[in-house]
N, C-alpha and C. Protein backbone atom coordinates (compact mmCIF):
# COMPACT_ATOMS: atom_id res chain seq x y z
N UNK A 1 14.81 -22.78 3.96
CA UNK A 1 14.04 -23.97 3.73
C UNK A 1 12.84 -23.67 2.83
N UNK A 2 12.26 -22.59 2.62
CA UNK A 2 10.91 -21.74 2.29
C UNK A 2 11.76 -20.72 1.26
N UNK A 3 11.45 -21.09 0.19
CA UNK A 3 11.55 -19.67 -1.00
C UNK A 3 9.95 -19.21 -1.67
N UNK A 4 9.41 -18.26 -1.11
CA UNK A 4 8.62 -17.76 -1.80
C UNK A 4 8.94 -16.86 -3.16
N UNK A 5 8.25 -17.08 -3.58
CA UNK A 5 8.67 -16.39 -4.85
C UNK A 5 7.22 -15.54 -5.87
N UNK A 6 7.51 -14.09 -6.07
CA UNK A 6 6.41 -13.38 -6.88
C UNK A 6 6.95 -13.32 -8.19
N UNK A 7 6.10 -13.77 -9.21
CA UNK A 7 6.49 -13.42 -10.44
C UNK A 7 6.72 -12.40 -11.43
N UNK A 8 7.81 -11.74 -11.23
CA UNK A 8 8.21 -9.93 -11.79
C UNK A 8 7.17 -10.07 -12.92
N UNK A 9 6.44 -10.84 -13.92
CA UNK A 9 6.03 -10.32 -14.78
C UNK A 9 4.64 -10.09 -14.15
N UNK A 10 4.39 -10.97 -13.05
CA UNK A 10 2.72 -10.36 -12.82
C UNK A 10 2.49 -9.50 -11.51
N UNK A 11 0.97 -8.93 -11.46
CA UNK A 11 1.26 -7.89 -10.66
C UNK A 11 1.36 -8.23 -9.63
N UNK A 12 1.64 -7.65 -8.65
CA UNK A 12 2.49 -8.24 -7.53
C UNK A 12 1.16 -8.36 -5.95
N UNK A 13 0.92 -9.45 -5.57
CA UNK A 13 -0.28 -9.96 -4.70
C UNK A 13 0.13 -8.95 -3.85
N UNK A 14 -0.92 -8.51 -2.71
CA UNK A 14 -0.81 -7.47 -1.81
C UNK A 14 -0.28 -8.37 -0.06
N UNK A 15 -0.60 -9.79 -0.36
CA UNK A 15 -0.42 -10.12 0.93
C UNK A 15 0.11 -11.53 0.83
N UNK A 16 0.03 -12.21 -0.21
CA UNK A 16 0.66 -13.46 -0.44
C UNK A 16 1.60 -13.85 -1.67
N UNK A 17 2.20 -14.85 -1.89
CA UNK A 17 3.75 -15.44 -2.90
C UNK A 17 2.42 -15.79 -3.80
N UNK A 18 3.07 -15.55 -5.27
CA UNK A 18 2.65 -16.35 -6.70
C UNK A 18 2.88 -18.01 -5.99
N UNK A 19 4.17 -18.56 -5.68
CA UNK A 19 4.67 -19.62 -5.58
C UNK A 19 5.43 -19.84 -4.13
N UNK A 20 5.34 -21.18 -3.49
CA UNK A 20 6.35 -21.34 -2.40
C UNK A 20 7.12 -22.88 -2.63
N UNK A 21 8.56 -22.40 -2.89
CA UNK A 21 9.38 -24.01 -3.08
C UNK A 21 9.93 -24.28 -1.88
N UNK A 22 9.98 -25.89 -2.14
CA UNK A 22 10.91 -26.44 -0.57
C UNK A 22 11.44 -27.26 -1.14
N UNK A 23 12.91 -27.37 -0.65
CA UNK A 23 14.26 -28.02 -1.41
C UNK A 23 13.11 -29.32 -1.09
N UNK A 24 13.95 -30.34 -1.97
CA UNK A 24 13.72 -31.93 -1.34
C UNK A 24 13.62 -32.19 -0.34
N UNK A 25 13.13 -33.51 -0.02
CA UNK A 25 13.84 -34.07 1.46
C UNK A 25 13.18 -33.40 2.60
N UNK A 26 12.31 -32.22 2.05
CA UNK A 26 11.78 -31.55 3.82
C UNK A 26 10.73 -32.43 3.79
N UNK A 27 9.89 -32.29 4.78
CA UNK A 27 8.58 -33.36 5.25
C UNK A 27 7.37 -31.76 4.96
N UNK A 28 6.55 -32.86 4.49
CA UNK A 28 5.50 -31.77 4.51
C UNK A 28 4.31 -32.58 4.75
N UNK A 29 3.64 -31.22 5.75
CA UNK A 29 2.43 -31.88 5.54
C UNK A 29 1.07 -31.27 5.02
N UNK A 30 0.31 -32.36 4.83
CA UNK A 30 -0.91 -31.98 3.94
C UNK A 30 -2.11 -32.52 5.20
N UNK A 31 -2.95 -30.69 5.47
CA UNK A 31 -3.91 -30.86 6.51
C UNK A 31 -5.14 -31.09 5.81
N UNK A 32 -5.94 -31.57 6.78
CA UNK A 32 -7.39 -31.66 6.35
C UNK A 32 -7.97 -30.54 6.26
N UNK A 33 -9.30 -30.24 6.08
CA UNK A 33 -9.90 -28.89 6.28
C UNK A 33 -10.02 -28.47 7.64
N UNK A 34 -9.61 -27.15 8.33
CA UNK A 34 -10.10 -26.89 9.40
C UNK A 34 -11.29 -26.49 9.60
N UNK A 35 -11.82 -26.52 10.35
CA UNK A 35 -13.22 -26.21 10.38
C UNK A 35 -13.78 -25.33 11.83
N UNK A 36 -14.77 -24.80 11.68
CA UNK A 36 -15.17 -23.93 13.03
C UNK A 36 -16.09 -24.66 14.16
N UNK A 37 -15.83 -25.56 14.27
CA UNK A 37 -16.20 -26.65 15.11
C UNK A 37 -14.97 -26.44 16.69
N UNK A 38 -16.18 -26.15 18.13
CA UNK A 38 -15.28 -26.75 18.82
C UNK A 38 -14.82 -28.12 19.67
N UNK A 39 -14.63 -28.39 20.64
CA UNK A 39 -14.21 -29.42 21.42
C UNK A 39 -15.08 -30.23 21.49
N UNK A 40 -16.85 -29.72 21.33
CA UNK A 40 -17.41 -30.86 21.47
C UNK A 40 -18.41 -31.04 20.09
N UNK A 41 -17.31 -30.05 18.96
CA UNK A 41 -18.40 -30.82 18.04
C UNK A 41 -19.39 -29.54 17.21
N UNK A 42 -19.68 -28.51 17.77
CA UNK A 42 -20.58 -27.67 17.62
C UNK A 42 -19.46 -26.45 17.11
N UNK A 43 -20.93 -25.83 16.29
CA UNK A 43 -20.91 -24.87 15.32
C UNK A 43 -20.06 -23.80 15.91
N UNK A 44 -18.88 -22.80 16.02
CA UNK A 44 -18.67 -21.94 16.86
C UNK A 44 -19.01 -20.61 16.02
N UNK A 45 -19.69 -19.35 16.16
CA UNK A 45 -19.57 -18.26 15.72
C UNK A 45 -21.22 -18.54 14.90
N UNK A 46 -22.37 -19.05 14.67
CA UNK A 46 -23.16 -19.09 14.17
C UNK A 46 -23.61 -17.91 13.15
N UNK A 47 -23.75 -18.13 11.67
CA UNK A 47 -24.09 -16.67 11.01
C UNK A 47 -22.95 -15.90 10.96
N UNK A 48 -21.56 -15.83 11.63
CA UNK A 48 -20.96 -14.56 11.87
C UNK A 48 -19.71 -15.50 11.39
N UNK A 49 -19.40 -14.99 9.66
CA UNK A 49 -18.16 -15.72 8.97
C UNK A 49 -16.50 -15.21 9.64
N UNK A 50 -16.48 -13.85 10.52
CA UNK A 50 -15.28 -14.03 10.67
C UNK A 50 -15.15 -14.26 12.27
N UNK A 51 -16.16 -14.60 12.91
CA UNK A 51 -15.87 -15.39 14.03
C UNK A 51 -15.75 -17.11 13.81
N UNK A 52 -16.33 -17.44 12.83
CA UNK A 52 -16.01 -18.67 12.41
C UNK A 52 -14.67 -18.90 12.05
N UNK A 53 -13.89 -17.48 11.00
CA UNK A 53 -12.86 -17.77 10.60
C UNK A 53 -11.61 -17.82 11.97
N UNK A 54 -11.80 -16.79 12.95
CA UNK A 54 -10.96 -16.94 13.68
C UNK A 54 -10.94 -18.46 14.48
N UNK A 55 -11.89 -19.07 14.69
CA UNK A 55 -12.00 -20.48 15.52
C UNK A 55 -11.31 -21.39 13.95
N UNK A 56 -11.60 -21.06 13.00
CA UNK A 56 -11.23 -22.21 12.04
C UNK A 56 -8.99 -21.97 12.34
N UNK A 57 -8.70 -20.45 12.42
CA UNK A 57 -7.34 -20.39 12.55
C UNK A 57 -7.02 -20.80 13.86
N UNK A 58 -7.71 -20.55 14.79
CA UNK A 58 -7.40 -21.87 16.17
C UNK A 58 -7.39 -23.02 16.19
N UNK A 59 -8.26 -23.78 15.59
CA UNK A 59 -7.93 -25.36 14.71
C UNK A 59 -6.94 -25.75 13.92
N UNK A 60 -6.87 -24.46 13.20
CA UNK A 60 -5.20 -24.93 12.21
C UNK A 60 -4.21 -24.77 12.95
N UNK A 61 -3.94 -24.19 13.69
CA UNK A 61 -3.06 -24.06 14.91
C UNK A 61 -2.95 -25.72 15.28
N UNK A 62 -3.97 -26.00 16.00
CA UNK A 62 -4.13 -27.06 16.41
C UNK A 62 -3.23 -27.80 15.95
N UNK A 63 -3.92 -28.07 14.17
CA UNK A 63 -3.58 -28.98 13.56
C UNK A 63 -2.02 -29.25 13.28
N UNK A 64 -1.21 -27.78 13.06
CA UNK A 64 -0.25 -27.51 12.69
C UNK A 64 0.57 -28.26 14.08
N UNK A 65 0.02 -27.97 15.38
CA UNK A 65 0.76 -28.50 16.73
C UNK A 65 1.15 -29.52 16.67
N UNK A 66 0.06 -30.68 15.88
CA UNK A 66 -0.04 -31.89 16.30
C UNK A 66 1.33 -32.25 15.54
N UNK A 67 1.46 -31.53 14.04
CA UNK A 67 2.19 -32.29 13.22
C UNK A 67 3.62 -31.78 13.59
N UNK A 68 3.85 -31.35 14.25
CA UNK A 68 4.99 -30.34 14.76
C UNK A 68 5.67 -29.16 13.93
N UNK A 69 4.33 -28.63 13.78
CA UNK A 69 4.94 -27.05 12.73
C UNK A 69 3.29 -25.93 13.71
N UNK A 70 3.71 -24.67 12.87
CA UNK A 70 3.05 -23.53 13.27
C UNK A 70 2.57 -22.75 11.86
N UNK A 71 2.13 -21.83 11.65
CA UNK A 71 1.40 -20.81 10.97
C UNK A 71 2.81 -20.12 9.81
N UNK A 72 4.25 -19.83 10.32
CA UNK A 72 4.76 -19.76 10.14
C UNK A 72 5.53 -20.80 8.93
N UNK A 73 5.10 -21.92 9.28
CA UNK A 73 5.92 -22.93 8.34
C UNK A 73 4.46 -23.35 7.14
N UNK A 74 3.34 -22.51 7.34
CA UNK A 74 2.52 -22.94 6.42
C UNK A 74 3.38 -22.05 4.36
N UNK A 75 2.94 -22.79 3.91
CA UNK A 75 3.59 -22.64 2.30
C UNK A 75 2.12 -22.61 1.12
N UNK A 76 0.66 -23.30 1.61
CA UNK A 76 -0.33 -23.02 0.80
C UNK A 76 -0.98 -22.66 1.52
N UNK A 77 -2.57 -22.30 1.20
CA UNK A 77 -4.10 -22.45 1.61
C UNK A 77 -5.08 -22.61 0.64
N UNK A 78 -5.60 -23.05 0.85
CA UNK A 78 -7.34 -23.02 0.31
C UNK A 78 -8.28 -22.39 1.83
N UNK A 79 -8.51 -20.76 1.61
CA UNK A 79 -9.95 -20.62 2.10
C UNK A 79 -11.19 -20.76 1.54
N UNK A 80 -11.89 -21.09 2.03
CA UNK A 80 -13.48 -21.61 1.34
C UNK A 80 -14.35 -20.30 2.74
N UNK A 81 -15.37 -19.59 1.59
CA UNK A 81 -16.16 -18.45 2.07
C UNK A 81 -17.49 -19.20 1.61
N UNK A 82 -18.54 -19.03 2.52
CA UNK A 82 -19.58 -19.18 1.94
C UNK A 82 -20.50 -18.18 1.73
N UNK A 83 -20.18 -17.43 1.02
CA UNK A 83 -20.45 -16.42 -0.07
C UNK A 83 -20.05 -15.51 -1.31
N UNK A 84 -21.29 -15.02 -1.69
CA UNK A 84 -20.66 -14.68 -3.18
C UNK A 84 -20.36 -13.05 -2.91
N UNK A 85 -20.40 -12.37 -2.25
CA UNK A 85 -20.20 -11.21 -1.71
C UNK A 85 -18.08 -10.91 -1.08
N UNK A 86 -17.80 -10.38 -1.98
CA UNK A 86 -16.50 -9.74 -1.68
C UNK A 86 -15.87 -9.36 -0.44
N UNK A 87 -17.11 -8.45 0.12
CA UNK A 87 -16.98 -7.85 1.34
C UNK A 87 -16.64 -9.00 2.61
N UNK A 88 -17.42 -9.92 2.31
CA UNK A 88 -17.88 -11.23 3.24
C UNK A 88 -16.13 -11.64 2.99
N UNK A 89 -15.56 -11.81 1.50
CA UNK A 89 -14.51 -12.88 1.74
C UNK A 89 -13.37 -11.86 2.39
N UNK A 90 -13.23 -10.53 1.68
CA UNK A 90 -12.19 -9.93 2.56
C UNK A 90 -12.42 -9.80 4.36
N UNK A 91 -12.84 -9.54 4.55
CA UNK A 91 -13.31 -9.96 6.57
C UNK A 91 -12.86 -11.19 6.65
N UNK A 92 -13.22 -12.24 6.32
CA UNK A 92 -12.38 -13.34 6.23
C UNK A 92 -11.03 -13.25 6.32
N UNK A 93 -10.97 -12.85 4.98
CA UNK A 93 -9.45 -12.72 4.71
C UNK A 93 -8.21 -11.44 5.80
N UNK A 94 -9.28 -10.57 6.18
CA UNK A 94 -8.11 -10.23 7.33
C UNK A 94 -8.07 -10.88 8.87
N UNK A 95 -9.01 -11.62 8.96
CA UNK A 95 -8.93 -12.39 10.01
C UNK A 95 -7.62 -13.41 9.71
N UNK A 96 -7.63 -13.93 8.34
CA UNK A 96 -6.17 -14.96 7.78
C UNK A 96 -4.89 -14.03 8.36
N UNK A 97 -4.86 -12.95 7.90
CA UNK A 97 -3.55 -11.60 7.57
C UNK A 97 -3.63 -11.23 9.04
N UNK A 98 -4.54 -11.05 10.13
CA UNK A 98 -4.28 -10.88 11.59
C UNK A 98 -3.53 -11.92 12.46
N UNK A 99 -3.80 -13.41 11.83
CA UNK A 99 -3.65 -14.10 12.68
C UNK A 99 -1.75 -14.48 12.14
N UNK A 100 -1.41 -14.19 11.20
CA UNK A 100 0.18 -13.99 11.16
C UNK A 100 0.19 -15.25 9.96
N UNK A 101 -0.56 -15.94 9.63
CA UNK A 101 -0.42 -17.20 8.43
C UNK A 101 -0.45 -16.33 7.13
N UNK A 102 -0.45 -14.79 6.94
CA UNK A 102 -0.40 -14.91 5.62
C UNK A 102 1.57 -13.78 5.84
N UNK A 103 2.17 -14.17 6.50
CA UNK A 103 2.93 -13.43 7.20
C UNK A 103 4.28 -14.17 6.49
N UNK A 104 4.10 -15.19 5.50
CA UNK A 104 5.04 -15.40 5.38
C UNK A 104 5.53 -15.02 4.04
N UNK A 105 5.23 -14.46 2.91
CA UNK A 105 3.56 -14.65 2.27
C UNK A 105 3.77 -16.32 1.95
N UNK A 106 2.54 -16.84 2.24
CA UNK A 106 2.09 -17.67 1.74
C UNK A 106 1.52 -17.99 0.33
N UNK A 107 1.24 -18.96 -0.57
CA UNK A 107 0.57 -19.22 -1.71
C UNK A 107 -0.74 -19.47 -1.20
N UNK A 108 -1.99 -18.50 -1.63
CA UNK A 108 -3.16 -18.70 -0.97
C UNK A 108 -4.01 -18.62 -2.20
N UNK A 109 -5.36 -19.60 -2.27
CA UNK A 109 -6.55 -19.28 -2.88
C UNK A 109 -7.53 -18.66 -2.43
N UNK A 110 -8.41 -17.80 -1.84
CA UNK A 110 -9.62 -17.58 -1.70
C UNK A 110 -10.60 -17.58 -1.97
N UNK A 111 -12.05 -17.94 -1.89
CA UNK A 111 -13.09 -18.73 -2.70
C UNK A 111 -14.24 -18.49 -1.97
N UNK A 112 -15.35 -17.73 -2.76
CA UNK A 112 -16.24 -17.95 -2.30
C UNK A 112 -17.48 -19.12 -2.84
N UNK A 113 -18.05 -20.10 -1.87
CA UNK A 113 -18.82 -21.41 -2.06
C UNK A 113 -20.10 -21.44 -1.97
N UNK A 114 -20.64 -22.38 -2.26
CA UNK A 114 -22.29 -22.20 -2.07
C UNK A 114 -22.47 -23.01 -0.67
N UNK A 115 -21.84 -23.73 -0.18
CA UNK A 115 -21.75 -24.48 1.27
C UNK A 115 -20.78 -25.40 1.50
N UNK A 116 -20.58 -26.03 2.24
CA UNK A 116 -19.20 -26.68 3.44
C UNK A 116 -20.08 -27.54 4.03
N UNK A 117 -19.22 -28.48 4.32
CA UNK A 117 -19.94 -29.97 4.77
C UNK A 117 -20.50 -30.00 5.95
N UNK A 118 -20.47 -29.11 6.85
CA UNK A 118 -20.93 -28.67 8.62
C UNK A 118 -22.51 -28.28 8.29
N UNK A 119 -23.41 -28.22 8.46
CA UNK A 119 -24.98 -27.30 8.73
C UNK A 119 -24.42 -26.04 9.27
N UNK A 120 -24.07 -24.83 8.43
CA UNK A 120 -24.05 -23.58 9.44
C UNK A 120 -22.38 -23.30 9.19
N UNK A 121 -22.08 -24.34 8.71
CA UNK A 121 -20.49 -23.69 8.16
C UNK A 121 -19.93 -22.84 7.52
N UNK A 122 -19.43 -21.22 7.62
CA UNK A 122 -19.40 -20.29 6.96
C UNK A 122 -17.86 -20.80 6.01
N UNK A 123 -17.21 -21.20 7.12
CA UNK A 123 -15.56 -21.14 6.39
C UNK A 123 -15.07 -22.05 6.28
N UNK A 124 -13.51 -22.43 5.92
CA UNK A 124 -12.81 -23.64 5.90
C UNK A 124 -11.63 -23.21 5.49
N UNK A 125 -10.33 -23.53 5.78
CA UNK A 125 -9.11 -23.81 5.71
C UNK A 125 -8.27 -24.75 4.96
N UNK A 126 -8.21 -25.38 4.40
CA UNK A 126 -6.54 -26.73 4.16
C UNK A 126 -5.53 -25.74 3.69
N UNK A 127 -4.58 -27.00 3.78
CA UNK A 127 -3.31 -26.26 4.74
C UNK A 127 -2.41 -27.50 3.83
N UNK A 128 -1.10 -26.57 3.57
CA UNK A 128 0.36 -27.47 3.18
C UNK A 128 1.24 -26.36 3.92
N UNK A 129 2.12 -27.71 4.65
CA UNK A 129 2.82 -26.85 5.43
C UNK A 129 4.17 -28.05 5.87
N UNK A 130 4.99 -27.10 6.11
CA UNK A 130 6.48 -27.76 6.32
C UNK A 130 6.44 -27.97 7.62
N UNK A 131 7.38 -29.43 8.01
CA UNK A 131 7.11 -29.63 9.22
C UNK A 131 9.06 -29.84 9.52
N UNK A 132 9.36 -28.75 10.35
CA UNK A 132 10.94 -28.57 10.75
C UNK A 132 11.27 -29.38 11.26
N UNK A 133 12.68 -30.02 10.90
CA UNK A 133 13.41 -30.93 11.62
C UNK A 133 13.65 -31.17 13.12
N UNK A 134 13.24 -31.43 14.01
CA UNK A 134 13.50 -31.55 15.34
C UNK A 134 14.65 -30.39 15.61
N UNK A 135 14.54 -29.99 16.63
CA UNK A 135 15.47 -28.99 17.27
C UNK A 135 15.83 -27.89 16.34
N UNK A 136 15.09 -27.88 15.05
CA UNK A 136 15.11 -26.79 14.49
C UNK A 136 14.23 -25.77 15.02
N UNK A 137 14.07 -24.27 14.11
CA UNK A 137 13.27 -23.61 14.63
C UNK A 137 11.91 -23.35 14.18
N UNK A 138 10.79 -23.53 15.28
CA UNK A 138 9.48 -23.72 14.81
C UNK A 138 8.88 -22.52 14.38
């Protein structure tokens, strides 16, 4: 259902696809930003970008639940870092590669921002992702 694909002429990403196609006809969906916000609203991980990032991949979870897919059936990302420091986005970024979403490889951007719409928001997520046919496998 998922063809990732790296492009032999360029160099080859260490953890994610150049490209991910899906025949016709599959359903996809397109998430909002996740964010490091929990249940009631508040900041989770304050100052500390990859405790933010891990609560932002518990939200995409979430999100992915609702629509009836998982981490597994994700095909893009946009992470958003709020910083200009490297170090800052890779920590990030293995918190992405721990939690199994870059496992497929995925087509991912990474980005570091000057701020995110939360007060105190280090990170952010959106998400395209395939959502399997009933009684298929999630």
């Amino acid at each position: 259902m998922i063809q990732r694909v790296t492009a032999p002429a360029l160099f080859p990403p260490p953890t994610y696809s150049h490209a991910s196609v899906v025949e016709a006809g599959t359903r996809l969906a397109f998430l909002a930003g996740a964010v490091p916000l929990d249940e009631k609203g508040e900041i989770v991980g304050p100052g500390d970008p990859v405790r933010q990032a891990a609560q932002v991949i518990a939200n995409l979870r979430e999100q992915l639940d609702a629509v009836g897919s998982d981490l597994t059936h994700v095909v893009a990302t946009d992470v958003y870092v709020v910083s200009s420091e490297p170090s800052v986005l890779s920590a990030v970024w293995d918190v992405v590669e721990a939690s199994g979403l870059s496992s497929g490889p995925h087509s991912s951007t990474l980005l570091g921002v000057a701020c995110l719409g939360y007060t105190g928001q280090l990170v952010e997520i959106t998400a395209t992702a395939v959502v399997p046919e009933q009684g298929g496998s999630r």
